[in-house]
C-alpha atoms as a PDB file:
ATOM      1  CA  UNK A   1     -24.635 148.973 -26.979  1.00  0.00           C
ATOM      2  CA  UNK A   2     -24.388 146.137 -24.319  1.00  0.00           C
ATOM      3  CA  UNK A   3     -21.004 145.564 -25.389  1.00  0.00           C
ATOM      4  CA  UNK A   4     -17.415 145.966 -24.657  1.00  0.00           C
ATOM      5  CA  UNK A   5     -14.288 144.573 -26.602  1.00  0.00           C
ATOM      6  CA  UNK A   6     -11.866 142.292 -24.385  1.00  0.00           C
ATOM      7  CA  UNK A   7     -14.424 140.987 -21.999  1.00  0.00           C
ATOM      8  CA  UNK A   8     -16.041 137.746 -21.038  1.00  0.00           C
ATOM      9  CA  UNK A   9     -19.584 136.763 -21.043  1.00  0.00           C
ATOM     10  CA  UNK A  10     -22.517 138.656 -19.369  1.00  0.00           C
ATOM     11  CA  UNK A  11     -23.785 137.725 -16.139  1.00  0.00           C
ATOM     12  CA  UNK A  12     -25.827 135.014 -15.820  1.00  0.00           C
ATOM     13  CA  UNK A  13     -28.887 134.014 -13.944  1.00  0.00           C
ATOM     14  CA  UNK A  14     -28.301 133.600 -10.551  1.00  0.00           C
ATOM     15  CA  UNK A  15     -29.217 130.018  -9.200  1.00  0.00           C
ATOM     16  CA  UNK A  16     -31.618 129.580  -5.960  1.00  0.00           C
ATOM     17  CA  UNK A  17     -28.986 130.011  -2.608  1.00  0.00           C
ATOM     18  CA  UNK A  18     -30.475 129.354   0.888  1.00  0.00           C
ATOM     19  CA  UNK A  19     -30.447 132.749   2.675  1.00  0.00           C
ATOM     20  CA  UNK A  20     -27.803 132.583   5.034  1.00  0.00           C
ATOM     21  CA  UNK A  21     -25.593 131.583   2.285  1.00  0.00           C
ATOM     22  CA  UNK A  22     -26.659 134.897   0.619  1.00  0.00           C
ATOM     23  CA  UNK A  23     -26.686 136.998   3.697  1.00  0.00           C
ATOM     24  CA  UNK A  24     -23.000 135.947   4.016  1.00  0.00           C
ATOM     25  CA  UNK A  25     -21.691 135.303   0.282  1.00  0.00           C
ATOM     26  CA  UNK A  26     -23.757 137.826  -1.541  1.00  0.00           C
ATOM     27  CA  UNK A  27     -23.526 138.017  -5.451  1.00  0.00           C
ATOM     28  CA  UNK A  28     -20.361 139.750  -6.680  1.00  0.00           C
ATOM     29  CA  UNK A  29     -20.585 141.346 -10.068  1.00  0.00           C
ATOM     30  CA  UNK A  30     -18.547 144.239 -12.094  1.00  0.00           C
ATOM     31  CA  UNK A  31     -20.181 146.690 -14.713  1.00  0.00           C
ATOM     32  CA  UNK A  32     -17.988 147.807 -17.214  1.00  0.00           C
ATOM     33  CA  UNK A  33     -18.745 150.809 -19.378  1.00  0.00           C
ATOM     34  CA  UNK A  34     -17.511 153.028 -22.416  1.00  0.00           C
ATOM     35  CA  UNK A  35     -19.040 156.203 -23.664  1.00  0.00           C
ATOM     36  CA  UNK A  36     -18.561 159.905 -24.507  1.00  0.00           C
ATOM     37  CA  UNK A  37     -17.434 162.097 -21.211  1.00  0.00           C
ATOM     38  CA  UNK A  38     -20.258 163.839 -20.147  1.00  0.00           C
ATOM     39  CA  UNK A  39     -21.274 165.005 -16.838  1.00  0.00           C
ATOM     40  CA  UNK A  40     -23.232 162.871 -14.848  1.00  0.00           C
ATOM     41  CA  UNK A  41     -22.001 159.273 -15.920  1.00  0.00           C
ATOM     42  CA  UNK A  42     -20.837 158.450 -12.308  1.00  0.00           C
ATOM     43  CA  UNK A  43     -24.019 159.896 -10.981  1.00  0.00           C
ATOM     44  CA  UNK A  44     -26.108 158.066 -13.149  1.00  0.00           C
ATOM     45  CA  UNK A  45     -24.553 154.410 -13.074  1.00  0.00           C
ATOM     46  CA  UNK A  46     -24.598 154.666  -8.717  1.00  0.00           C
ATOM     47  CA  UNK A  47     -28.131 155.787  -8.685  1.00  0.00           C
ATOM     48  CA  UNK A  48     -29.304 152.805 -11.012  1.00  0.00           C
ATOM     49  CA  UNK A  49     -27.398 150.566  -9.097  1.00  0.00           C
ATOM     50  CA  UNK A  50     -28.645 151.957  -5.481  1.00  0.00           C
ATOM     51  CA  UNK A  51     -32.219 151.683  -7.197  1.00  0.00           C
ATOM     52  CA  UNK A  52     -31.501 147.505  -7.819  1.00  0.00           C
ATOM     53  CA  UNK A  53     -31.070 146.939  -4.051  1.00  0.00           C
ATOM     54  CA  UNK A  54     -26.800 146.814  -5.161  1.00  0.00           C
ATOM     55  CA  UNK A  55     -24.110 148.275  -2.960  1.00  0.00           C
ATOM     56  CA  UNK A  56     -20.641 149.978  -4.799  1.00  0.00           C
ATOM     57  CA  UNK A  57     -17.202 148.170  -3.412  1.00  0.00           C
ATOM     58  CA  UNK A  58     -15.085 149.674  -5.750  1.00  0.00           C
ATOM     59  CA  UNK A  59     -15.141 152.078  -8.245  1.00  0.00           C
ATOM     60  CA  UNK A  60     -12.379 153.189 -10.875  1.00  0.00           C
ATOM     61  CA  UNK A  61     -13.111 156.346 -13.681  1.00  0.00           C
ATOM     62  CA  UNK A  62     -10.592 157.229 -15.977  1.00  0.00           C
ATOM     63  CA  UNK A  63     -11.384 160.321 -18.724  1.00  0.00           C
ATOM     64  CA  UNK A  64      -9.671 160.304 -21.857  1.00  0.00           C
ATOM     65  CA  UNK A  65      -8.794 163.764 -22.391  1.00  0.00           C
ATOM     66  CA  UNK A  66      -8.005 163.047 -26.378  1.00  0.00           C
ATOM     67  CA  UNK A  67     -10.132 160.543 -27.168  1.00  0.00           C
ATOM     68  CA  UNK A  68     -12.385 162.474 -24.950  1.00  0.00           C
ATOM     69  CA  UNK A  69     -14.539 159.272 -23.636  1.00  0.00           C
ATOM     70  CA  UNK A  70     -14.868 157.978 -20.099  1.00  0.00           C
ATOM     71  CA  UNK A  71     -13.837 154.387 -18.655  1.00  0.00           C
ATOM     72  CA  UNK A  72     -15.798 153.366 -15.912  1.00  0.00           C
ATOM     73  CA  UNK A  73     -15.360 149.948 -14.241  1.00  0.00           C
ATOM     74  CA  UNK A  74     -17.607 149.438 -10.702  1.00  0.00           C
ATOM     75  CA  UNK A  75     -17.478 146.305  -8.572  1.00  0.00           C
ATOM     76  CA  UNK A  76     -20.982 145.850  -6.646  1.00  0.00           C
ATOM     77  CA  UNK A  77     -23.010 143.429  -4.706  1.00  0.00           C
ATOM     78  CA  UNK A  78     -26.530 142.278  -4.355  1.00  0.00           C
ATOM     79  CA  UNK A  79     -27.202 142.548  -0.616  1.00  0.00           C
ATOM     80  CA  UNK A  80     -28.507 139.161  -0.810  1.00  0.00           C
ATOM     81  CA  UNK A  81     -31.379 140.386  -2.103  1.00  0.00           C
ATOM     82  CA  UNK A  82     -30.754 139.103  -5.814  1.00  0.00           C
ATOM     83  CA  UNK A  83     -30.761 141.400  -8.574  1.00  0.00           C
ATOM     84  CA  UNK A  84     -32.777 141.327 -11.773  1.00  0.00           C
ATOM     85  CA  UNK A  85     -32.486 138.485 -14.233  1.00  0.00           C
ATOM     86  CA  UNK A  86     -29.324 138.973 -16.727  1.00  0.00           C
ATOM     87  CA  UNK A  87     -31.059 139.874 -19.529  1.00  0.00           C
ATOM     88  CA  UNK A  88     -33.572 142.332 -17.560  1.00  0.00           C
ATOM     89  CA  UNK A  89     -30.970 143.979 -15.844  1.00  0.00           C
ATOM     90  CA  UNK A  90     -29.218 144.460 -19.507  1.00  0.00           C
ATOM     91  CA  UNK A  91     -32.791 145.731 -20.309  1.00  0.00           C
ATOM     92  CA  UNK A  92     -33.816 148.031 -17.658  1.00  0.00           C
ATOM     93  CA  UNK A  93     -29.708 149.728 -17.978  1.00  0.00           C
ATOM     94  CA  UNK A  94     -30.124 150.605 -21.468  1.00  0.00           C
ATOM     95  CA  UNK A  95     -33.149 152.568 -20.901  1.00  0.00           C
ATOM     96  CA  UNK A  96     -32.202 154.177 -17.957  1.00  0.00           C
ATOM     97  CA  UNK A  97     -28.642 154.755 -18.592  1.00  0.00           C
ATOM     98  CA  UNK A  98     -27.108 153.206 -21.518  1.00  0.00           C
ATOM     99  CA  UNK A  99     -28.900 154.721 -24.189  1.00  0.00           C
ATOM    100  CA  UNK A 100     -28.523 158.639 -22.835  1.00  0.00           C
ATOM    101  CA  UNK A 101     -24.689 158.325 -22.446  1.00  0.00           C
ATOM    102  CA  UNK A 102     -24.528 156.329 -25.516  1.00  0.00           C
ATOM    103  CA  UNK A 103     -22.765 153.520 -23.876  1.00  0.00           C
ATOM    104  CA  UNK A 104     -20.915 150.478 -24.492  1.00  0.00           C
ATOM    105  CA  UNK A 105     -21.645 148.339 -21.542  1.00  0.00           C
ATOM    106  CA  UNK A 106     -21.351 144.721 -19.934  1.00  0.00           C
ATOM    107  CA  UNK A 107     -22.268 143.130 -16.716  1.00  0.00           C
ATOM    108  CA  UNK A 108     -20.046 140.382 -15.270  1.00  0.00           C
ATOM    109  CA  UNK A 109     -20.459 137.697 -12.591  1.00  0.00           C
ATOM    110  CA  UNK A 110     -17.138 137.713 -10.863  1.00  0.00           C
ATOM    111  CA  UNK A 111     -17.546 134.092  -9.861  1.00  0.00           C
ATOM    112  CA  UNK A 112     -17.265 132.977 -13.760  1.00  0.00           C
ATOM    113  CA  UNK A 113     -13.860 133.060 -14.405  1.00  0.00           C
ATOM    114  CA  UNK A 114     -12.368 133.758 -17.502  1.00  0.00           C
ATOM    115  CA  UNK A 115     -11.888 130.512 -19.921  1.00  0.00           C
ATOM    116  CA  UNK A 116      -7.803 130.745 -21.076  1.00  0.00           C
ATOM    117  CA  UNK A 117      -6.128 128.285 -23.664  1.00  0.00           C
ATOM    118  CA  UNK A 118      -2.335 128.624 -23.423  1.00  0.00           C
ATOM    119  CA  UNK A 119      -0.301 128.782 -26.973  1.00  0.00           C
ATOM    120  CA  UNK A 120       3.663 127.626 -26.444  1.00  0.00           C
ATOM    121  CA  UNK A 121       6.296 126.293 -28.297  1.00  0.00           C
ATOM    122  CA  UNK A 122       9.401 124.806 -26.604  1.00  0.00           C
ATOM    123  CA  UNK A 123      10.031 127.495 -24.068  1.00  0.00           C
ATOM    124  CA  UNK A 124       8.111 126.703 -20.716  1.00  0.00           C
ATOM    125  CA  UNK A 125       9.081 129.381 -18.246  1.00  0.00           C
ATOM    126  CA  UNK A 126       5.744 131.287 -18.933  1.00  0.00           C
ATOM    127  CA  UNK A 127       3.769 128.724 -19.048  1.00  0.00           C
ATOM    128  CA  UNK A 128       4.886 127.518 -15.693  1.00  0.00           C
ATOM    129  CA  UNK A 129       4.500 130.298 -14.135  1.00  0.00           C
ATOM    130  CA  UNK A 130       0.666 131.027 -15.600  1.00  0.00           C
ATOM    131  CA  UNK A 131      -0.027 127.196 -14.377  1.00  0.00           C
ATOM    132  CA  UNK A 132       1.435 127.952 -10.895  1.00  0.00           C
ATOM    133  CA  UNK A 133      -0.730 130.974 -10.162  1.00  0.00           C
ATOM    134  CA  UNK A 134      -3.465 129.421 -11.608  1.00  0.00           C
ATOM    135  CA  UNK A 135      -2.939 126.030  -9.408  1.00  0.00           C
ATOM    136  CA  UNK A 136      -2.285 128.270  -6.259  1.00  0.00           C
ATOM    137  CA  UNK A 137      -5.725 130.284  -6.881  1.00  0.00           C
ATOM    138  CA  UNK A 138      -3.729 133.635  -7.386  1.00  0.00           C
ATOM    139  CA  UNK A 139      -4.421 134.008 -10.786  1.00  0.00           C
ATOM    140  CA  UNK A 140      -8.187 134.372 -11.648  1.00  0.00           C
ATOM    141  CA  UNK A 141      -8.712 132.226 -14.890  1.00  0.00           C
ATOM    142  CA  UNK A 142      -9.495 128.491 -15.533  1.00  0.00           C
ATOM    143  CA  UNK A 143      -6.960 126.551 -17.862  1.00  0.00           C
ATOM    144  CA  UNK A 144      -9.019 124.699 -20.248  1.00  0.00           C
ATOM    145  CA  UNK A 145      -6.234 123.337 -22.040  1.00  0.00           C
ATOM    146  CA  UNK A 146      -2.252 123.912 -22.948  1.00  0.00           C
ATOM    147  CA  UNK A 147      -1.998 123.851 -27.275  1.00  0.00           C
ATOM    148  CA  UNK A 148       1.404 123.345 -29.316  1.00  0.00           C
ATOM    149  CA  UNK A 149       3.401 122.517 -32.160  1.00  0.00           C
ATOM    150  CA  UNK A 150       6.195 120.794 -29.843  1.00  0.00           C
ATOM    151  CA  UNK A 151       5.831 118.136 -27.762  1.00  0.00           C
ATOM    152  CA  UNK A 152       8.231 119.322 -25.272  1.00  0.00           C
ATOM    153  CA  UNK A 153       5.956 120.676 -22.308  1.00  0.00           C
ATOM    154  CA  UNK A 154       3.624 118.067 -22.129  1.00  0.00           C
ATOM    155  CA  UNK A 155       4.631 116.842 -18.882  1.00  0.00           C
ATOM    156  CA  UNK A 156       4.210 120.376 -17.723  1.00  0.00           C
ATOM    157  CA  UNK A 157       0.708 120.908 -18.118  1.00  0.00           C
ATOM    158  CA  UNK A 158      -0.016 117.350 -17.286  1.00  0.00           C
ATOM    159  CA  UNK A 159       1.151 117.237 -14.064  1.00  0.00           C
ATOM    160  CA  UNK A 160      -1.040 120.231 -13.433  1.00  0.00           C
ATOM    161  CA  UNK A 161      -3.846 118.156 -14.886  1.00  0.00           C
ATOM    162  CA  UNK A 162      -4.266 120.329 -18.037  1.00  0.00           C
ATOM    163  CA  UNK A 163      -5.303 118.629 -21.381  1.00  0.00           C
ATOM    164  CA  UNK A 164      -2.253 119.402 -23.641  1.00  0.00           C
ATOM    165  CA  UNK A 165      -3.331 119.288 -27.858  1.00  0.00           C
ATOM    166  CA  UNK A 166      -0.453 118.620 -29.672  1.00  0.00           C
ATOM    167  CA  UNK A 167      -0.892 120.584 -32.914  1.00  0.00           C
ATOM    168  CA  UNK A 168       2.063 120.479 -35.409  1.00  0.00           C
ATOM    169  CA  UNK A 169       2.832 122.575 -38.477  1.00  0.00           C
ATOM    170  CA  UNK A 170       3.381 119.650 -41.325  1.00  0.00           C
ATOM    171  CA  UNK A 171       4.600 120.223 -44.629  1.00  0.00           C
ATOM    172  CA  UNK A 172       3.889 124.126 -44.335  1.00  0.00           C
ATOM    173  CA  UNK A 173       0.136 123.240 -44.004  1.00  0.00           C
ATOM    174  CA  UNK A 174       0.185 126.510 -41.176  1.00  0.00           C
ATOM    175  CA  UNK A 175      -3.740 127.118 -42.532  1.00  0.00           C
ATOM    176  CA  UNK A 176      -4.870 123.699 -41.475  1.00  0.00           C
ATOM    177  CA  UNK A 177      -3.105 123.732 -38.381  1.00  0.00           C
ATOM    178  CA  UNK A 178      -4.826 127.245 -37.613  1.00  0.00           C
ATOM    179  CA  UNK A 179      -8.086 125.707 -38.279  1.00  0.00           C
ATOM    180  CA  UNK A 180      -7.618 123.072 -35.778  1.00  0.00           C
ATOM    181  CA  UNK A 181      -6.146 126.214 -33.108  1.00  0.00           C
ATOM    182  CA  UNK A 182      -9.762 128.057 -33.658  1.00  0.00           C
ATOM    183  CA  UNK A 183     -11.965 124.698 -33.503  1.00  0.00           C
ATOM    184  CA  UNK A 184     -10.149 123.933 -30.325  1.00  0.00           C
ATOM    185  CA  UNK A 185     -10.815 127.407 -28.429  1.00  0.00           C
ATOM    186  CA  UNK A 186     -13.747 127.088 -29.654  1.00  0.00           C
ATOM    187  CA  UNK A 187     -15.129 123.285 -28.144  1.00  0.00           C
ATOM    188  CA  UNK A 188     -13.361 124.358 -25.027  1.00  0.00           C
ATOM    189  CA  UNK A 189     -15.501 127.326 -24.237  1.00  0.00           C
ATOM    190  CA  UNK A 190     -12.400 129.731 -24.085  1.00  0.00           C
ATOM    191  CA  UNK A 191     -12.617 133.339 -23.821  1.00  0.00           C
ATOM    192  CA  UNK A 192      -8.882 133.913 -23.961  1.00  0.00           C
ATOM    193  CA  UNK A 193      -6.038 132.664 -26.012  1.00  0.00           C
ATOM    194  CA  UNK A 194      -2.749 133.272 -24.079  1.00  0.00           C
ATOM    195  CA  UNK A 195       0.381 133.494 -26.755  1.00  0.00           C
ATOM    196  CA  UNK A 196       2.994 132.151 -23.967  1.00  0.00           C
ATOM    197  CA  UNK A 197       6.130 132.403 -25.829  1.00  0.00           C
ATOM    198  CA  UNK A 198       4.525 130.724 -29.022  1.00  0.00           C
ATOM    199  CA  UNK A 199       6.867 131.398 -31.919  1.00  0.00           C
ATOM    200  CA  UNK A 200       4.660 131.084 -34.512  1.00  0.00           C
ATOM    201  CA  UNK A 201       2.905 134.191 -36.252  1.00  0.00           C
ATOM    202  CA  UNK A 202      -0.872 133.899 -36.454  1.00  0.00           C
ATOM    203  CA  UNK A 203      -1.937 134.656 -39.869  1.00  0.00           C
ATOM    204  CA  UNK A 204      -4.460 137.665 -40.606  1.00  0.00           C
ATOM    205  CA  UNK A 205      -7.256 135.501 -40.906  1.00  0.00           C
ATOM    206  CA  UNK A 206      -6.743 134.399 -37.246  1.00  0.00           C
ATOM    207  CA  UNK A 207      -5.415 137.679 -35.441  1.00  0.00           C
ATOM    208  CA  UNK A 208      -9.262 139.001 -36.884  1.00  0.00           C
ATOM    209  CA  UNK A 209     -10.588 136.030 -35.519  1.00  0.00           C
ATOM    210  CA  UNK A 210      -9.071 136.504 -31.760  1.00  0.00           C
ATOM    211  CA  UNK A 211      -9.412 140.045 -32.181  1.00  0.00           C
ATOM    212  CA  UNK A 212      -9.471 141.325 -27.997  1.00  0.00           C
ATOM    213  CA  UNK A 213      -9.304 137.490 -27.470  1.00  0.00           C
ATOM    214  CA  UNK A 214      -5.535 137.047 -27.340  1.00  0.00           C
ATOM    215  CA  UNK A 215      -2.247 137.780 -25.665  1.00  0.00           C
ATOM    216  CA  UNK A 216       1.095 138.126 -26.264  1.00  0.00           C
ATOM    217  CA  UNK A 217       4.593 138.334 -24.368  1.00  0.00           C
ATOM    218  CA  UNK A 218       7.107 140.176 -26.286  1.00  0.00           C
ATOM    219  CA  UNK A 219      10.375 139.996 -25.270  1.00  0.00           C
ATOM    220  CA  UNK A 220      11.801 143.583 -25.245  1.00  0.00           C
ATOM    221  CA  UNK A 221      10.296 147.048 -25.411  1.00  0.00           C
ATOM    222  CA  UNK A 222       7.950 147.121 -28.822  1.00  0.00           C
ATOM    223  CA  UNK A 223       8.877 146.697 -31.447  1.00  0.00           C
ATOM    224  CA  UNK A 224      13.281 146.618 -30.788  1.00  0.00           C
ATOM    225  CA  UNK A 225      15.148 143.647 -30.857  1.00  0.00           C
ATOM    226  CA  UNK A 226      12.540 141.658 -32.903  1.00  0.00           C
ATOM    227  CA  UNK A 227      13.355 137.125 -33.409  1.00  0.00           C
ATOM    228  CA  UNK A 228      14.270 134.328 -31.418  1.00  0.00           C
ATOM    229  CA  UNK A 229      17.298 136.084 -29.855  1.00  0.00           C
ATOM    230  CA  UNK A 230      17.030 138.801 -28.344  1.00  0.00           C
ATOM    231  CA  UNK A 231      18.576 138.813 -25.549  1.00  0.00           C
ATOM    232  CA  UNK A 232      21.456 138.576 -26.929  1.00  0.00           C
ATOM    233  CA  UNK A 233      20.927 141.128 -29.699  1.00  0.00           C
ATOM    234  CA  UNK A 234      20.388 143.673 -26.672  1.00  0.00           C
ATOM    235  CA  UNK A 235      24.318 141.834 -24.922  1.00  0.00           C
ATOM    236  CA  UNK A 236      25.701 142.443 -27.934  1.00  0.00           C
ATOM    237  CA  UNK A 237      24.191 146.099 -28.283  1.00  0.00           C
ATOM    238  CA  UNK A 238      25.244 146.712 -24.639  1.00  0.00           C
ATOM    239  CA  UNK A 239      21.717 147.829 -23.348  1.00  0.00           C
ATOM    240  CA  UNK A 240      21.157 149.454 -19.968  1.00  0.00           C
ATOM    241  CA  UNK A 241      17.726 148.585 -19.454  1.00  0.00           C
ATOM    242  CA  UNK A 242      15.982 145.262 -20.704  1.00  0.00           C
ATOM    243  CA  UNK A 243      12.045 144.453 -20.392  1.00  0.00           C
ATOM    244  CA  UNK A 244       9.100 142.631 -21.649  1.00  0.00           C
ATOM    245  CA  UNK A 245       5.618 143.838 -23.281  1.00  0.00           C
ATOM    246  CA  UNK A 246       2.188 142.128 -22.945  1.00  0.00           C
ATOM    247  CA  UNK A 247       0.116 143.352 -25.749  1.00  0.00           C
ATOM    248  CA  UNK A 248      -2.894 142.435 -27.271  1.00  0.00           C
ATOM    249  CA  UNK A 249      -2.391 140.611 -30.293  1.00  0.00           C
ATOM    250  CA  UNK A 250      -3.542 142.434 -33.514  1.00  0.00           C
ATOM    251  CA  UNK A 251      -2.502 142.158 -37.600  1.00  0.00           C
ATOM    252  CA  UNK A 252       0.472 144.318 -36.909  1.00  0.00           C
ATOM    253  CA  UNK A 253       3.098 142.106 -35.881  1.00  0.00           C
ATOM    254  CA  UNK A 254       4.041 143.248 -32.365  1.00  0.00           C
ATOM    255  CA  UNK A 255       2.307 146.176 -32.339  1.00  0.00           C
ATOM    256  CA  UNK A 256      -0.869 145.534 -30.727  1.00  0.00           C
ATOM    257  CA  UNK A 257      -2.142 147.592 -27.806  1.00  0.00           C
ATOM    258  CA  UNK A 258      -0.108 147.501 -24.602  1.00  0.00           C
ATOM    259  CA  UNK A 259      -1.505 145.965 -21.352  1.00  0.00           C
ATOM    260  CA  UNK A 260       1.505 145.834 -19.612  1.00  0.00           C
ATOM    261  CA  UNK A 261       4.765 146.626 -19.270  1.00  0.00           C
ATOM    262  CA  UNK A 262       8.167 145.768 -17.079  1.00  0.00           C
ATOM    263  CA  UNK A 263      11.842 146.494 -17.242  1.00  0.00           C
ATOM    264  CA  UNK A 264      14.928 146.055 -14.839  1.00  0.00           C
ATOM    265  CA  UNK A 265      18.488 147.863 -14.951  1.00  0.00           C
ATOM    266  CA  UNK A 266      21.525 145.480 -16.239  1.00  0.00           C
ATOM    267  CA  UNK A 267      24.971 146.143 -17.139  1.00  0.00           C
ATOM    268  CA  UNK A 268      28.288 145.210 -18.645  1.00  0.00           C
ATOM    269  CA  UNK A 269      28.907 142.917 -16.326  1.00  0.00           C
ATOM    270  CA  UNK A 270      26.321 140.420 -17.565  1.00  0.00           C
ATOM    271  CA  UNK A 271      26.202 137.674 -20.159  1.00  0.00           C
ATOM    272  CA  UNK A 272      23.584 136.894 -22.680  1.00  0.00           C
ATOM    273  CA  UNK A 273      22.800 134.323 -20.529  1.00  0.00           C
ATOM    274  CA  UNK A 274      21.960 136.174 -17.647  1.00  0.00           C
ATOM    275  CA  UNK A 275      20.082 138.584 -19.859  1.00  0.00           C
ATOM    276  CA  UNK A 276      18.485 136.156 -20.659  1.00  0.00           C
ATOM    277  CA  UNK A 277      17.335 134.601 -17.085  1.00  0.00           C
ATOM    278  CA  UNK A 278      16.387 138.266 -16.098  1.00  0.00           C
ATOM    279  CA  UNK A 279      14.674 138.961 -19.532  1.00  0.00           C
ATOM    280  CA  UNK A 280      12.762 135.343 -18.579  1.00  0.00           C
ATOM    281  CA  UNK A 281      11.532 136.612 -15.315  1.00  0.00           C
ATOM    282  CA  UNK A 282      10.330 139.896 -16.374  1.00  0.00           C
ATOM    283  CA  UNK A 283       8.279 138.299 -19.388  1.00  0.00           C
ATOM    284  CA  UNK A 284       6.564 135.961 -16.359  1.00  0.00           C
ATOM    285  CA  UNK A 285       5.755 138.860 -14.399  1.00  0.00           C
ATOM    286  CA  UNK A 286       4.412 140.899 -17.099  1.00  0.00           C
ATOM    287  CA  UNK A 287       2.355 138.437 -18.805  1.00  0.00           C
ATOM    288  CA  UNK A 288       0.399 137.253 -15.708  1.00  0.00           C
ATOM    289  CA  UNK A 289      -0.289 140.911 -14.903  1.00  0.00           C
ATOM    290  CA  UNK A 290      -1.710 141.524 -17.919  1.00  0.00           C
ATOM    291  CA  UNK A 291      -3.920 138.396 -17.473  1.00  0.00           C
ATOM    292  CA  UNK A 292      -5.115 139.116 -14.491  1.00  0.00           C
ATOM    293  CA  UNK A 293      -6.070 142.517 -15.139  1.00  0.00           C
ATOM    294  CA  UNK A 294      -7.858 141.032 -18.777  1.00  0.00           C
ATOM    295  CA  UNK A 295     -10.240 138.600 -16.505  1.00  0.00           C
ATOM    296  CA  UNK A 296     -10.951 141.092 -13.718  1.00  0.00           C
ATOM    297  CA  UNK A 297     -12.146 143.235 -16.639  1.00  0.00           C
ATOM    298  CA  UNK A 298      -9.804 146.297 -15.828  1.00  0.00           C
ATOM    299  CA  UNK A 299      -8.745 146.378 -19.236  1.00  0.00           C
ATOM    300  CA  UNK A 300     -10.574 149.048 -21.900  1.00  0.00           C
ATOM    301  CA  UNK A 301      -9.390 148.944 -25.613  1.00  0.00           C
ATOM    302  CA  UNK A 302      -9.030 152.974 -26.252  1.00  0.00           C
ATOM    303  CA  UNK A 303      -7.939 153.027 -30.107  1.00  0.00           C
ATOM    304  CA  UNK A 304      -4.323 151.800 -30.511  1.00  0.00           C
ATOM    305  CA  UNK A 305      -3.865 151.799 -26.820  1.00  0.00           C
ATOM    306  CA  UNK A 306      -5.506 150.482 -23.720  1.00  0.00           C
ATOM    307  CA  UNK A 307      -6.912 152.211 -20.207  1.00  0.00           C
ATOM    308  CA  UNK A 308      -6.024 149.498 -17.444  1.00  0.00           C
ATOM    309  CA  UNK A 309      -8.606 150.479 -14.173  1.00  0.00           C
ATOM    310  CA  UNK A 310      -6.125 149.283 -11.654  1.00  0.00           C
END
């Protein structure tokens, strides 16, 4: 099957270049795949690609030894030559390698970057630091647009030239107000919907519906210290090690599988308040990793977990 959970869209058909353009900027593309571990998958994926005039830059292959099912993810190039249309390339893969190995693949154009919509509520320090990376080209996404039920971070994602849909909860109408989240991500193209400290919880209906599409930021090590604060449930617990999780978002609350994950030492000697500063940064840190690694197409959903091809 010509598909894999968590990614973007295929690659597309490659518009006319003039040939030193090519010759210097040729086509950059990643093929990720999925299937039962067998020998000869590397073999097999390398000679197709040699055979479509493509050169390997990078390779990653990870083996599940439980699951027992192999992760491939290979970077490649055209030469300049050009490769196949899109949908023949799809075409000529399956019958050469995807059926055999029983494969769930996907071709990507690196140059089409990943689509995000950012989720917040009142707390900006994610948010700043996605639309910092983002501004600064070291993130590789495009912001379509910055969504909340506050009105507090408008400024924010103005300044940065980001459309910013204010979308309140009224009256407990949280159904409606999901409706209007979904038609959003939808007229904006996105591919990704970025939880950035939002405190709301998406209801069933719409964790199914961004199902591999979303992220969170959790603010601790799933699933302790659960609710607005818990940095200083950990002070007042006297933890020796505090962190953040980036998870994919799921119908278990908190529980979805882990992209990414980072911690730092503390100690007595700190407030709440500087728990919380520290606590802030990691969450940053964590979260734009796990973006990153979601549009470079590193990430593979493996059951309740996730294989990241760093």
């Amino acid at each position: 099957m010509s598909t894999l959970a968590a990614e973007a869209p295929a690659v597309r058909e490659q518009h006319a270049a003039g040939p030193s353009s090519a010759a210097t900027h040729p086509a950059l593309y990643v093929l990720t795949t999925a299937c039962p571990d067998v020998t000869g998958i590397v073999a097999a994926i390398a000679g197709f690609l040699a055979e479509h005039n493509a050169t390997i830059t990078e390779a990653q292959h990870h083996n599940d030894p439980d699951s027992r099912t192999s992760f491939m993810r290979t970077v490649f190039h055209d030469n300049g030559r050009g490769l196949l249309r899109a949908h023949a390339l799809d075409e000529a893969f399956a019958e050469r390698v995807g059926r055999r190995f029983k494969m769930h693949w996907r071709f990507h154009e690196v140059q089409s970057r990943c689509r995000v919509l950012i989720a917040v509520s009142r707390q900006g320090h994610c948010l700043n630091s996605i639309l910092h990376r983002w501004s600064t080209g070291t993130l590789p996404v495009e912001v379509v647009a910055v969504v909340s039920n506050h009105q507090d971070l408008r400024s924010l994602a103005e300044w940065h030239g980001v459309p910013y849909h204010y979308l309140p909860i009224i009256d407990g109408r949280k159904a409606e107000q999901e409706r209007r989240l979904i038609e959003l991500f939808e007229k904006a193209e996105a591919e990704l919907l970025v939880l950035a400290r939002y405190m709301q919880i998406l209801s069933t209906d719409a964790c199914r519906y961004f199902e591999g599409r979303a992220i969170n930021i959790h603010h601790s090590f799933l699933p302790g210290f659960k609710g607005a604060k818990a940095y200083h449930q950990a002070y007042e617990r006297g933890v020796k090690l505090i962190g953040a999780t980036a998870h994919y978002v799921t119908t278990d609350l908190d529980e979805g599988p882990i992209i990414e994950q980072e911690v730092e030492r503390v100690d007595h000697t700190q407030s709440a308040e500087d728990l919380t500063v520290v606590g802030s940064e990691l969450e940053t840190v964590a979260l734009n990793r796990a973006i990153k690694w979601h549009a470079e197409w590193r990430v593979f959903r493996n059951g309740h977990k996730t294989v990241v091809l760093k």
